[in-house]
C-alpha atoms as a PDB file:
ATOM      1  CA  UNK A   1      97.159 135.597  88.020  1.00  0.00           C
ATOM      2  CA  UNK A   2      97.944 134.398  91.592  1.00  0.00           C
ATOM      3  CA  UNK A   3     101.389 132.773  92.278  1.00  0.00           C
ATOM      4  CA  UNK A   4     100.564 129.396  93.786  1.00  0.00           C
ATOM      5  CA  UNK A   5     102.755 127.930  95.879  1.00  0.00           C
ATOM      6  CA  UNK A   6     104.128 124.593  95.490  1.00  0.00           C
ATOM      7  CA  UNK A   7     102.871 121.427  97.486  1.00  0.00           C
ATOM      8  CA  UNK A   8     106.341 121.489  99.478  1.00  0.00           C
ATOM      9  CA  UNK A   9     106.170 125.507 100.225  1.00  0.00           C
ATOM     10  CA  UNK A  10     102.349 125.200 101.409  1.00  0.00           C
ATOM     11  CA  UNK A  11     104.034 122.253 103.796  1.00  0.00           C
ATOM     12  CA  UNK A  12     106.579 124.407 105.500  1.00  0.00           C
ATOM     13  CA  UNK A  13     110.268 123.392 104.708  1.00  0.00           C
ATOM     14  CA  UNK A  14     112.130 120.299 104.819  1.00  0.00           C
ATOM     15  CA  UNK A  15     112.292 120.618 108.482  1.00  0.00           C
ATOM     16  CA  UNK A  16     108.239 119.874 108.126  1.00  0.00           C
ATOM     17  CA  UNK A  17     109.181 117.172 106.533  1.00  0.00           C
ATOM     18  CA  UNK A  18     112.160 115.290 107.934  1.00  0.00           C
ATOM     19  CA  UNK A  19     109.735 115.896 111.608  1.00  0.00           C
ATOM     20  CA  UNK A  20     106.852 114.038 109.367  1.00  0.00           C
ATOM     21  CA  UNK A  21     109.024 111.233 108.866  1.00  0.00           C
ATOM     22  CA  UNK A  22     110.955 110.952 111.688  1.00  0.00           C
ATOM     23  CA  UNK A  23     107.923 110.449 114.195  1.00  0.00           C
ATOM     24  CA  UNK A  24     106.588 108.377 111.572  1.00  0.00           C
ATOM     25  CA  UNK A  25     109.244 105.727 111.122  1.00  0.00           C
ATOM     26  CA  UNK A  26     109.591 105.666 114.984  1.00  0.00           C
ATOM     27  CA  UNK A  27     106.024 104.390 114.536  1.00  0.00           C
ATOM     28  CA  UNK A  28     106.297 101.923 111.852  1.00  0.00           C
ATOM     29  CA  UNK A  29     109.369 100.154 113.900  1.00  0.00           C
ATOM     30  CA  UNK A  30     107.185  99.631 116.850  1.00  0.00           C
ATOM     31  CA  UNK A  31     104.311  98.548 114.613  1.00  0.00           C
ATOM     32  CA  UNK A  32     103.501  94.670 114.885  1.00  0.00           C
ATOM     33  CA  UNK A  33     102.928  94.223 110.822  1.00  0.00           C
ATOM     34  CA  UNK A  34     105.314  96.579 109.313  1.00  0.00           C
ATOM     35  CA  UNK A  35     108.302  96.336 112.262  1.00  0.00           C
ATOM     36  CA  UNK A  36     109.649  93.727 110.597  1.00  0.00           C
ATOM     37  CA  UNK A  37     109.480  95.258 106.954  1.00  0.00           C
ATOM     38  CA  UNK A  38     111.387  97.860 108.237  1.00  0.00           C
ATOM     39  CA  UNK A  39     113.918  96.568 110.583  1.00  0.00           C
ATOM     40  CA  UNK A  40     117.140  96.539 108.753  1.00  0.00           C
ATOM     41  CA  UNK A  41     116.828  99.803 107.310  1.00  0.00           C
ATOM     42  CA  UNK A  42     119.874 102.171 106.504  1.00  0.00           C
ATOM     43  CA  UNK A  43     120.475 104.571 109.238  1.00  0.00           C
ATOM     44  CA  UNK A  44     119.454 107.185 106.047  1.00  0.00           C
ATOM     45  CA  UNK A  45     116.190 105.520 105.661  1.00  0.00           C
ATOM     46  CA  UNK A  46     114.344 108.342 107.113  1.00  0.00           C
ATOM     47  CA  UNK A  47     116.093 111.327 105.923  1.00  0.00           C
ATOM     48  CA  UNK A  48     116.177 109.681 102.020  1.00  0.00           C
ATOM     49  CA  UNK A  49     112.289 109.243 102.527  1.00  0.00           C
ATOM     50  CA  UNK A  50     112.023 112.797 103.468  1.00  0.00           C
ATOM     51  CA  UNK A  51     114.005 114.404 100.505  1.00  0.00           C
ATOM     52  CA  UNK A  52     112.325 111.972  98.209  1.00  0.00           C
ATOM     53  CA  UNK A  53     108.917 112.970  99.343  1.00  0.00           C
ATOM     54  CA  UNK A  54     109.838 116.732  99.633  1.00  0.00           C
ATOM     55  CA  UNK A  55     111.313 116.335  96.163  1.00  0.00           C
ATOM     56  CA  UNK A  56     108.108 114.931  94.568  1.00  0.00           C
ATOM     57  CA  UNK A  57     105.976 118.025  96.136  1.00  0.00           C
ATOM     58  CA  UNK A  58     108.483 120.720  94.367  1.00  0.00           C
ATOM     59  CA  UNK A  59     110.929 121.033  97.571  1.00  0.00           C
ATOM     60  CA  UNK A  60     114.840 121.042  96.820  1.00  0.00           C
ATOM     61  CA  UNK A  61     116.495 118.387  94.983  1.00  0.00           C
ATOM     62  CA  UNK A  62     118.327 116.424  97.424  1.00  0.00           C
ATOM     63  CA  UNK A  63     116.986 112.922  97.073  1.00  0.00           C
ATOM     64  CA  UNK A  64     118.131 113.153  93.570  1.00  0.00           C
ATOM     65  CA  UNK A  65     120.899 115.653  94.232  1.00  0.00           C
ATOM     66  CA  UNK A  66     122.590 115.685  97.695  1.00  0.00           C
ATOM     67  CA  UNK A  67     121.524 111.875  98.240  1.00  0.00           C
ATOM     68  CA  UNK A  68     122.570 110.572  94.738  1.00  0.00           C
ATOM     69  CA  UNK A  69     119.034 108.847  94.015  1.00  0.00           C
ATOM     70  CA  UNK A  70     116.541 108.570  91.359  1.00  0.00           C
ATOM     71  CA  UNK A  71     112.889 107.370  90.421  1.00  0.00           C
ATOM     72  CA  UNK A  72     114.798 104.193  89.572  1.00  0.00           C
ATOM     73  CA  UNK A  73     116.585 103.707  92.695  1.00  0.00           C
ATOM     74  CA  UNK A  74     113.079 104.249  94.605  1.00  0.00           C
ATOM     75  CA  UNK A  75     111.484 102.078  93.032  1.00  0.00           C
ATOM     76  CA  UNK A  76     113.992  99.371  93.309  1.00  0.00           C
ATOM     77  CA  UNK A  77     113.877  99.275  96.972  1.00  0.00           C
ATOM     78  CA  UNK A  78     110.699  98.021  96.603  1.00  0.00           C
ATOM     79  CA  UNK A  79     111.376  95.533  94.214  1.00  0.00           C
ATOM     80  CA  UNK A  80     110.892  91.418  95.600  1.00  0.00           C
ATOM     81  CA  UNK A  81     109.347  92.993  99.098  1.00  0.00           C
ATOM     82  CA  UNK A  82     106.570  91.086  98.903  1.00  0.00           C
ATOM     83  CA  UNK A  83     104.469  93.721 100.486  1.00  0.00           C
ATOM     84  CA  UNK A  84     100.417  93.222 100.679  1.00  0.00           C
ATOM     85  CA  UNK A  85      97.700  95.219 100.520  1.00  0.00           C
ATOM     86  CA  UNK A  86      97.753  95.004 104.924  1.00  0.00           C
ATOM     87  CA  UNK A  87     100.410  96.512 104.699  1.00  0.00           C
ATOM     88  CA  UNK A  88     100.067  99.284 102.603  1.00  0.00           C
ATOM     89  CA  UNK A  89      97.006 100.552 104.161  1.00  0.00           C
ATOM     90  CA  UNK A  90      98.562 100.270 108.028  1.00  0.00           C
ATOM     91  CA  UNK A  91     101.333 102.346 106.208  1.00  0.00           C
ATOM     92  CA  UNK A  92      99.344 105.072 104.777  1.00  0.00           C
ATOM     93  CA  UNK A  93      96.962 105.139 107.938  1.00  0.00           C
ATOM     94  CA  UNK A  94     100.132 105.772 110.678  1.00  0.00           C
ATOM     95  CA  UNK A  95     101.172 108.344 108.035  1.00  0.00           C
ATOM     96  CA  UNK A  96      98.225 110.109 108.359  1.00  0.00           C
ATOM     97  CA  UNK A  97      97.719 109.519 111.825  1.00  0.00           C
ATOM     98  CA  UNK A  98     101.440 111.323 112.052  1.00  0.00           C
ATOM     99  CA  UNK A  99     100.691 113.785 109.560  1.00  0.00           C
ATOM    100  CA  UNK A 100      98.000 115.218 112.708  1.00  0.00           C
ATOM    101  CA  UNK A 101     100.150 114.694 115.343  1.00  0.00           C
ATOM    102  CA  UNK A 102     103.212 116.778 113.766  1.00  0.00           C
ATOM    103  CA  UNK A 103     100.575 119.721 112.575  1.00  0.00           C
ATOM    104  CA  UNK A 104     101.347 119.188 108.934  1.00  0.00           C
ATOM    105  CA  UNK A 105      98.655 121.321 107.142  1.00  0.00           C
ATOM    106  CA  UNK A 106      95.212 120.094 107.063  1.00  0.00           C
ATOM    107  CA  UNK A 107      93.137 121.876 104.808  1.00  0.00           C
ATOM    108  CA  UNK A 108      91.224 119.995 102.520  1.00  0.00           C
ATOM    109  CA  UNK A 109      93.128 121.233  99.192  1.00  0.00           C
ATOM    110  CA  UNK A 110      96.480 120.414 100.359  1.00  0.00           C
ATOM    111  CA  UNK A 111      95.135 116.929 101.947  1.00  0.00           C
ATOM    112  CA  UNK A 112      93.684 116.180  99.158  1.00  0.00           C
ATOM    113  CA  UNK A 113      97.017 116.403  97.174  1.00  0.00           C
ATOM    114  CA  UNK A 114      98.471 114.685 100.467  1.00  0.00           C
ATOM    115  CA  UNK A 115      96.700 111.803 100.386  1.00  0.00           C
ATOM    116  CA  UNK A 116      96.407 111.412  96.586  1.00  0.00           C
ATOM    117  CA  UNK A 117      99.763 110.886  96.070  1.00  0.00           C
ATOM    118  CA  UNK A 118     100.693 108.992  99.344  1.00  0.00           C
ATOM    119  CA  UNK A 119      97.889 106.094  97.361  1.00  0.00           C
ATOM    120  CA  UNK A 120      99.713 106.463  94.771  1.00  0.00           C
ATOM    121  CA  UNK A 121     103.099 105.939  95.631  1.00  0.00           C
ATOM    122  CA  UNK A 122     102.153 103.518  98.190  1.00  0.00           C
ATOM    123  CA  UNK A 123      99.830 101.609  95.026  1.00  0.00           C
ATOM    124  CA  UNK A 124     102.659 101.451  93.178  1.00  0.00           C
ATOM    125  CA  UNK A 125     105.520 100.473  95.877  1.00  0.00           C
ATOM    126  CA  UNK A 126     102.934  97.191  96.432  1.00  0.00           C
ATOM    127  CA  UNK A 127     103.030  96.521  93.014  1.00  0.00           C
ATOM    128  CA  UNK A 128     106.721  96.895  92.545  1.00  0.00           C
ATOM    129  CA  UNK A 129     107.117  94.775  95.191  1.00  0.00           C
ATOM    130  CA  UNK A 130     105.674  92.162  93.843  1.00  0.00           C
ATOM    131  CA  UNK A 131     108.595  92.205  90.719  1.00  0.00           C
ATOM    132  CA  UNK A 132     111.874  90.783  90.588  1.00  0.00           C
ATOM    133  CA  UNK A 133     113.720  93.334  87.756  1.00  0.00           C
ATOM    134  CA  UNK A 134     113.474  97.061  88.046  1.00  0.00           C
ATOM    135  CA  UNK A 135     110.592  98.300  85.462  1.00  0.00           C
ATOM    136  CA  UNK A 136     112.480 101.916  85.153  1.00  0.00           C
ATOM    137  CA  UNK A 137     115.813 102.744  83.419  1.00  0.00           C
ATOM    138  CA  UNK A 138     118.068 105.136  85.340  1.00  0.00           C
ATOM    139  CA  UNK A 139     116.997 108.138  83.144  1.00  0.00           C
ATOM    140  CA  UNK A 140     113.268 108.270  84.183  1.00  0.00           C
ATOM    141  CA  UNK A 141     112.634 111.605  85.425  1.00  0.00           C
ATOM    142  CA  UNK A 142     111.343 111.955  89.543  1.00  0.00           C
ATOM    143  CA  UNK A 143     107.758 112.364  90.104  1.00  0.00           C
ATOM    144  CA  UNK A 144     106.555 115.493  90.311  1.00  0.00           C
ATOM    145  CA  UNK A 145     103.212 115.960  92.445  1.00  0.00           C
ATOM    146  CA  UNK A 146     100.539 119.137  92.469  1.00  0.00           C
ATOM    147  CA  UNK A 147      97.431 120.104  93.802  1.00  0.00           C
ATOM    148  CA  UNK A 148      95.349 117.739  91.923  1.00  0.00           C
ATOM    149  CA  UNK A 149      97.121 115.384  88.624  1.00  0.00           C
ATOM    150  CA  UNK A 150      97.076 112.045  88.758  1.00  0.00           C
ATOM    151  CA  UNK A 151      98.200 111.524  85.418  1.00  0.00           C
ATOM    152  CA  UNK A 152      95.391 109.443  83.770  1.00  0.00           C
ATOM    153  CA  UNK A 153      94.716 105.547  83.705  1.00  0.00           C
ATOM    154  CA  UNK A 154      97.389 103.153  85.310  1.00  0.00           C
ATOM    155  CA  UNK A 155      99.519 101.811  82.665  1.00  0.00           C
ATOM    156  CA  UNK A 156     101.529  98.997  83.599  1.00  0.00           C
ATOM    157  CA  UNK A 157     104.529  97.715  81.774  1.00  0.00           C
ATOM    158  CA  UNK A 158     103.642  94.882  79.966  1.00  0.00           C
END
């Protein structure tokens, strides 16, 4: 049996990461739709994003650790945004477009995995946005991503 490595190991490290995200949100503030989406965020936007995502892919806890948030918390920044499908895809397209430019990994496996959950998540963030109570109690557990799960069918809470 061969040891495979998680999604955040086959990355690189949270430097790989934090690099991702930092040339990314330098992007997304100079970018005419999603500037203004973005303009007021924390000075710990960036690095939160980065643990979060590192998190998700079986990286250290620090999002939920050194940076005191949760699932919950996530997905309550999201919450009354407003954000639209526009959006979303000029989000996931300068992520990818980033993801070459920084040299993150680009075989198709890992990719694959890549890109599966970043529609996911950013699925999800739209419709969140579109709420105006948190759907998850504090105690939900963080996402955890892989080379391939999605989980089954989309079950909203009704």
């Amino acid at each position: 049996m061969r040891n495979v490595p998680t999604l955040y190991e086959w990355a690189g490290d949270m430097k790989t990461f934090e690099a991702l995200f930092g040339r990314f949100y330098d992007k997304v503030l100079k970018d005419d739709l999603l500037g203004e989406v973005f303009r007021h965020m924390s000075p710990q936007h960036v690095e939160h994003v980065a643990h979060f995502v590192a998190e998700v892919f079986g990286g250290p806890k620090l999002y939920s650790g050194q940076d005191g948030g949760s699932h919950a918390e996530m997905i309550g920044r999201h919450i009354g945004k407003m954000l639209t499908e526009e959006k979303r895809q000029r989000w996931v397209y300068l992520l990818l477009q980033t993801a070459d430019e920084v040299g993150l990994k680009s075989d198709p496996e890992f990719r694959s995995a890549f890109v599966g959950y970043i529609e996911w998540g950013t699925r999800l963030a739209v419709i969140n946005s579109q709420l105006i109570e948190n759907p998850l109690k504090e105690s939900e557990p963080m996402p955890k991503w892989g080379w391939g799960e999605t989980g089954g069918p989309y079950v909203g809470t009704e």
